[in-house]
C-alpha atoms as a PDB file:
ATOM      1  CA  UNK A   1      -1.202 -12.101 -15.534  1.00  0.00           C
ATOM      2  CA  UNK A   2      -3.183 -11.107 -12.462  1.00  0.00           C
ATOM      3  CA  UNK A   3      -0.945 -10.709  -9.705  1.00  0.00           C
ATOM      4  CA  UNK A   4      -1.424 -12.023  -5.774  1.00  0.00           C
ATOM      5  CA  UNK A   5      -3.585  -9.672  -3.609  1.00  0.00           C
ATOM      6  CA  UNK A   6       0.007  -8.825  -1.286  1.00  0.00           C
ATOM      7  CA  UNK A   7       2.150  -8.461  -5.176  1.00  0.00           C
ATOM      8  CA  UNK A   8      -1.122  -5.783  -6.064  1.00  0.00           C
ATOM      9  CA  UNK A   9      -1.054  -4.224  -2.856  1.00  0.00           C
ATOM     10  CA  UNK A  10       2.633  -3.109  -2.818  1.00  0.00           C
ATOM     11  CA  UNK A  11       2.574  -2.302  -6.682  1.00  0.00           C
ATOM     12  CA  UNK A  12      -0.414  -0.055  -5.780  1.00  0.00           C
ATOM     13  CA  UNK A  13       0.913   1.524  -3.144  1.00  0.00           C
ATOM     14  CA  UNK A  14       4.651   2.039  -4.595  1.00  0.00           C
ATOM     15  CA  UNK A  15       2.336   3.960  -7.599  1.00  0.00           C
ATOM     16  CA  UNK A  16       0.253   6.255  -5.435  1.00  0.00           C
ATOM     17  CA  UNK A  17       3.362   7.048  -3.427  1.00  0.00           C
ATOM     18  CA  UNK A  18       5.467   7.778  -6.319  1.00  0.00           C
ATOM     19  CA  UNK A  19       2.493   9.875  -8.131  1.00  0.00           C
ATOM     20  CA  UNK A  20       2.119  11.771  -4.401  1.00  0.00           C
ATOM     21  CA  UNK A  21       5.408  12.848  -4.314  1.00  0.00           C
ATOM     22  CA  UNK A  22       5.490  13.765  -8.179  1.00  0.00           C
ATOM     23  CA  UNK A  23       2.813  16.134  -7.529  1.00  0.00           C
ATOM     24  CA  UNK A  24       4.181  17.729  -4.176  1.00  0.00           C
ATOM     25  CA  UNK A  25       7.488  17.946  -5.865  1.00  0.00           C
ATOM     26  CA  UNK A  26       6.071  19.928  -8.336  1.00  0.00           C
ATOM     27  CA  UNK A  27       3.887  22.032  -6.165  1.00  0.00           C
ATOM     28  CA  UNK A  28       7.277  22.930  -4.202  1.00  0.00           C
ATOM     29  CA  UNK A  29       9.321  23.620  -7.388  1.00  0.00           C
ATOM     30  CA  UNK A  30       6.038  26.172  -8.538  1.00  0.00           C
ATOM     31  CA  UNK A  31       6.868  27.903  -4.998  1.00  0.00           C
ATOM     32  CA  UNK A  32      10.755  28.471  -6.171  1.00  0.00           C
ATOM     33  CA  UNK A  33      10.177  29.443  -9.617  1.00  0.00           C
ATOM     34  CA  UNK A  34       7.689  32.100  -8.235  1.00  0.00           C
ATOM     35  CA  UNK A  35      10.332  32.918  -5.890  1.00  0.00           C
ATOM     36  CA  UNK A  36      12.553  33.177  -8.657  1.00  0.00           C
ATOM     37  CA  UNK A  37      10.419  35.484 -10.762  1.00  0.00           C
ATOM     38  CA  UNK A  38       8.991  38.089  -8.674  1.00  0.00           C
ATOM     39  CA  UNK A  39      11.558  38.221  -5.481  1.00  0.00           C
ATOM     40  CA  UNK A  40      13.872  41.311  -5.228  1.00  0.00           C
ATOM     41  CA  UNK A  41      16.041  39.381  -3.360  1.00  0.00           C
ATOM     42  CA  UNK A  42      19.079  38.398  -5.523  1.00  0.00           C
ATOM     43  CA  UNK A  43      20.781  35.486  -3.022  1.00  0.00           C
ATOM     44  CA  UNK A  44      16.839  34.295  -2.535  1.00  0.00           C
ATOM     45  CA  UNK A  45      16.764  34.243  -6.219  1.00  0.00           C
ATOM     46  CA  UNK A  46      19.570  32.763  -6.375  1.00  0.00           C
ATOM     47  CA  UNK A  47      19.050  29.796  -3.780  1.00  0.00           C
ATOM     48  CA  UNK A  48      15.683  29.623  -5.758  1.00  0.00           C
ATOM     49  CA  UNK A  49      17.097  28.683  -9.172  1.00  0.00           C
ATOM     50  CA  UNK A  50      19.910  26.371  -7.263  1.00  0.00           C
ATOM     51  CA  UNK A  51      17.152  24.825  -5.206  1.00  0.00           C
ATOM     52  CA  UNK A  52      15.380  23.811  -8.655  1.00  0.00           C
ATOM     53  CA  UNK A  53      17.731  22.331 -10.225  1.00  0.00           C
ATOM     54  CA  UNK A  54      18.606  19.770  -7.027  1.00  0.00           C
ATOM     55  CA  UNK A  55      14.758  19.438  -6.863  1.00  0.00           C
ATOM     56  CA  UNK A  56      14.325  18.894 -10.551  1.00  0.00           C
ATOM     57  CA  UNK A  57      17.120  15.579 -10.827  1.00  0.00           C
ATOM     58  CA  UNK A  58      16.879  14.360  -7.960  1.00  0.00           C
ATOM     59  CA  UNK A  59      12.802  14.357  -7.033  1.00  0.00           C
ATOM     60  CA  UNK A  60      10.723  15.452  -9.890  1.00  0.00           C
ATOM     61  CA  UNK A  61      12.596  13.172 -12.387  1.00  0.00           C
ATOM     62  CA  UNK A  62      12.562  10.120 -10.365  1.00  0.00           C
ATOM     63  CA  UNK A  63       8.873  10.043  -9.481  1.00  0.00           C
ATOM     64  CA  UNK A  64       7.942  10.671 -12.646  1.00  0.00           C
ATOM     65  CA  UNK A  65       9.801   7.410 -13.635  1.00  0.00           C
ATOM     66  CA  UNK A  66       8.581   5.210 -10.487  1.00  0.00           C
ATOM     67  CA  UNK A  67       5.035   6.470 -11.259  1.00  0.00           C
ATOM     68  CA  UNK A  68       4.837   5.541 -14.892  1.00  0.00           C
ATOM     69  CA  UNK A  69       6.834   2.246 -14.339  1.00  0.00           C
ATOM     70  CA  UNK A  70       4.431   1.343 -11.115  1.00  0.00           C
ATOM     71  CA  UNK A  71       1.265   2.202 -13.280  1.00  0.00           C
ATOM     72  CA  UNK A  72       2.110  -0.086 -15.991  1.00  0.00           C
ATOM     73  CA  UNK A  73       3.177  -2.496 -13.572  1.00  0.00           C
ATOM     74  CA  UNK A  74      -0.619  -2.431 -11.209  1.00  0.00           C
ATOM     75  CA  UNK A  75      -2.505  -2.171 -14.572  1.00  0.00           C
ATOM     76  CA  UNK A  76      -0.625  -5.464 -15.959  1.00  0.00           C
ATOM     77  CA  UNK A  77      -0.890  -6.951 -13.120  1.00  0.00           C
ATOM     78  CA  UNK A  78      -5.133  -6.547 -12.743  1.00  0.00           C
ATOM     79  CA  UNK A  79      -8.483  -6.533 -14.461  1.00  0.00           C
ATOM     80  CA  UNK A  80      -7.791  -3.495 -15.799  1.00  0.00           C
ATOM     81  CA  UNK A  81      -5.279  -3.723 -18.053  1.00  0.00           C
ATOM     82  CA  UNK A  82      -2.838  -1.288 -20.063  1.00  0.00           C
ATOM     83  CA  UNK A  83      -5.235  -0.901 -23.323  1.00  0.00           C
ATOM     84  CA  UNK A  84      -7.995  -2.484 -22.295  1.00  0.00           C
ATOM     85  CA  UNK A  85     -10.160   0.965 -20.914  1.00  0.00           C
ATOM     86  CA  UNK A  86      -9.616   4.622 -22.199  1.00  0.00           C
ATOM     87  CA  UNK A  87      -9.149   5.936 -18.612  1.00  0.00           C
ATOM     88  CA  UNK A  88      -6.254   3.483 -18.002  1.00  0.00           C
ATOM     89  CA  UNK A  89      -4.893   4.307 -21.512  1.00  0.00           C
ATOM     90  CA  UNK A  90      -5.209   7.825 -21.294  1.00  0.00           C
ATOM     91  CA  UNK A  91      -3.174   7.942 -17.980  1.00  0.00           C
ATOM     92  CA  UNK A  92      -0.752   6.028 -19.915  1.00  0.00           C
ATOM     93  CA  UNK A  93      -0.298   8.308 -22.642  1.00  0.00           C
ATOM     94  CA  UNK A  94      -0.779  11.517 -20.279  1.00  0.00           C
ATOM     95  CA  UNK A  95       2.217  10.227 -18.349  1.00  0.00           C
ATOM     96  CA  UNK A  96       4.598   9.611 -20.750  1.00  0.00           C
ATOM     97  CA  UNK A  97       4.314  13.124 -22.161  1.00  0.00           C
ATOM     98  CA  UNK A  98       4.707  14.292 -19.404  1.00  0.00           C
ATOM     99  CA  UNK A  99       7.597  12.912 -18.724  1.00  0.00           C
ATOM    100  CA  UNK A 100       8.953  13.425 -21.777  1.00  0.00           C
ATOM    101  CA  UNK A 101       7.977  17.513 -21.258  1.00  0.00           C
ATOM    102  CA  UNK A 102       9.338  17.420 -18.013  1.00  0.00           C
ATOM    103  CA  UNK A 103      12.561  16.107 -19.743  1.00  0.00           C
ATOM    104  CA  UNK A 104      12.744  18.794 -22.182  1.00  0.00           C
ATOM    105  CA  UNK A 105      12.462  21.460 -19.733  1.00  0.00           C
ATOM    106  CA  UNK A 106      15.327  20.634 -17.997  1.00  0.00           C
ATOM    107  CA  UNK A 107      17.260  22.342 -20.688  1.00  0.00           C
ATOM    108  CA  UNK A 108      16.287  26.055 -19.174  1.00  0.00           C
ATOM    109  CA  UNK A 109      16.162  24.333 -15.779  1.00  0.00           C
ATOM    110  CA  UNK A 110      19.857  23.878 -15.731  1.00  0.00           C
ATOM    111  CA  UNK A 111      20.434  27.161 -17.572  1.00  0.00           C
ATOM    112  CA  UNK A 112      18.915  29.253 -14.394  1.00  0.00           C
ATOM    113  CA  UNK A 113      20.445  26.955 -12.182  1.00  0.00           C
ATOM    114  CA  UNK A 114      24.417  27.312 -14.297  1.00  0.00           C
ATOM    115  CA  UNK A 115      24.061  31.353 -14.443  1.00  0.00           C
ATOM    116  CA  UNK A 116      22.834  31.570 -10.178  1.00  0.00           C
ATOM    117  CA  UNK A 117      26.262  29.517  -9.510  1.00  0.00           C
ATOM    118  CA  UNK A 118      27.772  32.331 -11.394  1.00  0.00           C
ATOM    119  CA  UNK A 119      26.258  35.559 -10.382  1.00  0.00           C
ATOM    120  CA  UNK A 120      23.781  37.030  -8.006  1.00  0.00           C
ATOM    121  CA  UNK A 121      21.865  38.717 -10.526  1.00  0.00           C
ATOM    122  CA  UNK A 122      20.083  37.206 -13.716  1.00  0.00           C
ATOM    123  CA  UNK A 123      19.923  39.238 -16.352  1.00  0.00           C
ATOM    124  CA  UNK A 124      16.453  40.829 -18.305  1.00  0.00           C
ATOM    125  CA  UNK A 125      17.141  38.246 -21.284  1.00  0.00           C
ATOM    126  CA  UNK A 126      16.733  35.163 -18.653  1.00  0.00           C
ATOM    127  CA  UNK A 127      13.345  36.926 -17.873  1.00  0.00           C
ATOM    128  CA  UNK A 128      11.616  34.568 -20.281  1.00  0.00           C
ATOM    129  CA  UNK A 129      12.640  31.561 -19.214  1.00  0.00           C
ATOM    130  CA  UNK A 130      11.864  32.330 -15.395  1.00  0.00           C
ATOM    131  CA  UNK A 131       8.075  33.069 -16.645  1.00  0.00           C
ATOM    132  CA  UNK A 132       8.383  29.423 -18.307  1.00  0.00           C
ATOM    133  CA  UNK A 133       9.324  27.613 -15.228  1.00  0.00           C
ATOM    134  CA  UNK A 134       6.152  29.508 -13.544  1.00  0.00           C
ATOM    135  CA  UNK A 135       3.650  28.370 -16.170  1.00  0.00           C
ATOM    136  CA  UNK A 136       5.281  24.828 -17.171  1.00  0.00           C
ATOM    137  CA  UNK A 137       4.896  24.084 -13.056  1.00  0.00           C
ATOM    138  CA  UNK A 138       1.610  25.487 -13.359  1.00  0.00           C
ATOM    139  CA  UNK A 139       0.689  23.440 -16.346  1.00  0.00           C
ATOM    140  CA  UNK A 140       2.386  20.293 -14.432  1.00  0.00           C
ATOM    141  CA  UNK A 141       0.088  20.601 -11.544  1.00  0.00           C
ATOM    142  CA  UNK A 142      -3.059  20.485 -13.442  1.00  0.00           C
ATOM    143  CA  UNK A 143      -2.032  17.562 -15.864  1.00  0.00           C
ATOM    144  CA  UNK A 144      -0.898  15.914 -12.537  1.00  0.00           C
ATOM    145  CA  UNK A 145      -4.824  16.579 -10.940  1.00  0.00           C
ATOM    146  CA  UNK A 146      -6.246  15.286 -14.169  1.00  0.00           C
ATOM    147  CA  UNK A 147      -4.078  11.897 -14.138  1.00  0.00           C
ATOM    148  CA  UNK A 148      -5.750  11.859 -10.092  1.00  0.00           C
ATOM    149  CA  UNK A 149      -9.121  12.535 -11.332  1.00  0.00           C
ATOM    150  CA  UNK A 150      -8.958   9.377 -13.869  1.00  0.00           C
ATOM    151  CA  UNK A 151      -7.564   7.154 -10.832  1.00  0.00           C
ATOM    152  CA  UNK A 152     -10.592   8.029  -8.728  1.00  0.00           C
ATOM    153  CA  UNK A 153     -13.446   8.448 -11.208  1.00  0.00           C
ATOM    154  CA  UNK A 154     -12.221   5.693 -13.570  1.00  0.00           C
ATOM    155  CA  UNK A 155     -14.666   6.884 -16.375  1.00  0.00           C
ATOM    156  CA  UNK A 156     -16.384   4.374 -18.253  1.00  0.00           C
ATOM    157  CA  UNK A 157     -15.415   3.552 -21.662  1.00  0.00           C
ATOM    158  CA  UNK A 158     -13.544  -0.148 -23.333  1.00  0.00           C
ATOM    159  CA  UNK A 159     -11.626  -0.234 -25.876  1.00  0.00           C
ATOM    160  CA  UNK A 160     -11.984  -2.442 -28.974  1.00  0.00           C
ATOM    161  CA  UNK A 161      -8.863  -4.736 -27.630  1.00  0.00           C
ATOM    162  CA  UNK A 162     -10.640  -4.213 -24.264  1.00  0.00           C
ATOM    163  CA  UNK A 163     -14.000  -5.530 -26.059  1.00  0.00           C
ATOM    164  CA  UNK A 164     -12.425  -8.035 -27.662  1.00  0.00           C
ATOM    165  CA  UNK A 165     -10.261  -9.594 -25.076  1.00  0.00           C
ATOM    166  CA  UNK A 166     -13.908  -9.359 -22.813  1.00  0.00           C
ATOM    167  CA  UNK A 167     -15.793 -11.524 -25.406  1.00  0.00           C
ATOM    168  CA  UNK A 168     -12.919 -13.580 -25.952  1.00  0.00           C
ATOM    169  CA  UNK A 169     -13.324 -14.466 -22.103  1.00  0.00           C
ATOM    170  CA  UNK A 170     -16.952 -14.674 -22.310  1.00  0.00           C
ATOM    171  CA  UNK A 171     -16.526 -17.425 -24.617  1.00  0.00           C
ATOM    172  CA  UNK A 172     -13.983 -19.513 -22.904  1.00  0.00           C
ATOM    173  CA  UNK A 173     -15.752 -19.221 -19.988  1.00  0.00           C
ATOM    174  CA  UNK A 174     -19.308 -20.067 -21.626  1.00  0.00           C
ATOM    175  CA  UNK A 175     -17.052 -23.255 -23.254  1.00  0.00           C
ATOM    176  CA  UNK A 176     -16.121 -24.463 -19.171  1.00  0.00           C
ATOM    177  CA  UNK A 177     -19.448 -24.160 -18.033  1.00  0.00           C
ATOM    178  CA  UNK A 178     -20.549 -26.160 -21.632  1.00  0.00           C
ATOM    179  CA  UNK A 179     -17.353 -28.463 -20.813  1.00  0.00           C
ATOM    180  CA  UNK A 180     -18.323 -28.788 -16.839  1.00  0.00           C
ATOM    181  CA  UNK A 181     -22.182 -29.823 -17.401  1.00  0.00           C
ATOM    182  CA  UNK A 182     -21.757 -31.660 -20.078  1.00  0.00           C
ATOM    183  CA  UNK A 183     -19.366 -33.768 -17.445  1.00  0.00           C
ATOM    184  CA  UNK A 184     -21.678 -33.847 -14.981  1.00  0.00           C
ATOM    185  CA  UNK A 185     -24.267 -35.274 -16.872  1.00  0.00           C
ATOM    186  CA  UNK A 186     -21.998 -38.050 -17.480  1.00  0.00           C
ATOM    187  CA  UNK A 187     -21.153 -38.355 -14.228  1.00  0.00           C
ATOM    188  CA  UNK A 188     -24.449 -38.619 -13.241  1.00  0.00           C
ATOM    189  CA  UNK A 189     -25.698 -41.210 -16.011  1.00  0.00           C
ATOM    190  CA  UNK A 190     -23.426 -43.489 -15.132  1.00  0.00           C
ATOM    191  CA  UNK A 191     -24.701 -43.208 -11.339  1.00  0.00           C
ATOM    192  CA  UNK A 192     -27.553 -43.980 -12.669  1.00  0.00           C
ATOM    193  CA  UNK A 193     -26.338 -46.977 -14.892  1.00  0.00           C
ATOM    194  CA  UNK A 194     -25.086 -47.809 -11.526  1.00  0.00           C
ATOM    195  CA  UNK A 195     -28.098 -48.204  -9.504  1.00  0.00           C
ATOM    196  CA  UNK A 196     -29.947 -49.967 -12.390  1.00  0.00           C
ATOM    197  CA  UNK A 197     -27.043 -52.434 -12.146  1.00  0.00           C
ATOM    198  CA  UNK A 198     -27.058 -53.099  -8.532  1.00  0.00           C
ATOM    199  CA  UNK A 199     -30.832 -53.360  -9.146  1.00  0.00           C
ATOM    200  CA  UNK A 200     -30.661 -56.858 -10.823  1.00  0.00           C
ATOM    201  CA  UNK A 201     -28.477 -58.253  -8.974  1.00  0.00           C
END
């Protein structure tokens, strides 16, 4: 169902929002895990981790959600579709692994976050997972410019549904047009019938 040009508008604007903040969320949370990793500061190390874990539930999490909900919703909602083109499709897929990534790394997320409430010093076997908050961020930022790069470029390419819901249109529209002219002609016989009529009298 297409939605109204104000209904498109809002769903479109809630997405790019949403997908705005996922990405500067993200960017920040790369700043704190750097912190994190190379700071000899053990209370900014410790804020770091803290700071993460807030950021992580109550930012990153959320957008991700809106974003992925509001991108179904805009691509339901216009010519585009959900499975109807690859680049629309592909953000679809991108963004729910991500998600579900971003879900799974919460795990050593809240492990940082549990042992800086403890203690002001992380210990050398926590090392590892400090380096994965660095390069999962990192990795996050790049899937996040990629899912930006399909929104503006839109690449071409339809899927077979996509094909096949295009020629399906094709047809009924062809069948209107068939269905309209054939009308018309009637319409404009009997005009005629008409003025032939009125002729003899």
């Amino acid at each position: 169902m297409i939605m109204s040009p104000g209904l498109r508008k809002f769903a479109l604007t809630a997405h790019v929002t949403s997908s705005i903040g996922w990405f500067g969320a993200v960017a920040a949370f790369l700043a704190l895990a750097i912190v994190g990793l190379t700071s000899q500061d053990a209370q900014r190390v410790r804020a770091a981790y803290l700071a993460m874990e807030l950021t992580t539930w109550f930012v990153i999490v959320p957008f991700a959600f809106v974003s992925g909900l509001t991108g179904v919703v805009s691509s339901l909602g216009t010519k585009w579709g959900l499975f109807r083109y690859y680049w629309v499709l592909m953000k679809l897929v991108i963004t729910i692994l991500a998600t579900i990534v971003l879900l799974i790394h919460t795990q050593p997320i809240d492990l940082l976050a549990s042992v800086a409430a403890k203690t002001t010093v992380l210990g050398a076997s926590l090392q590892s997972q400090q380096l994965l908050m660095v390069v999962a961020s990192s990795v996050a930022l790049v899937v996040l410019l990629v899912l930006t790069a399909l929104s503006v470029y839109k690449p071409r390419g339809m899927t077979r549904y996509g094909q096949r819901k295009q020629y399906e249109q094709r047809q009924d529209v062809a069948a209107v047009e068939a269905a309209t002219d054939q009308a018309q002609g009637i319409v404009h016989e009997l005009e005629g019938n008409g003025v032939h009529a009125a002729a003899f009298k």
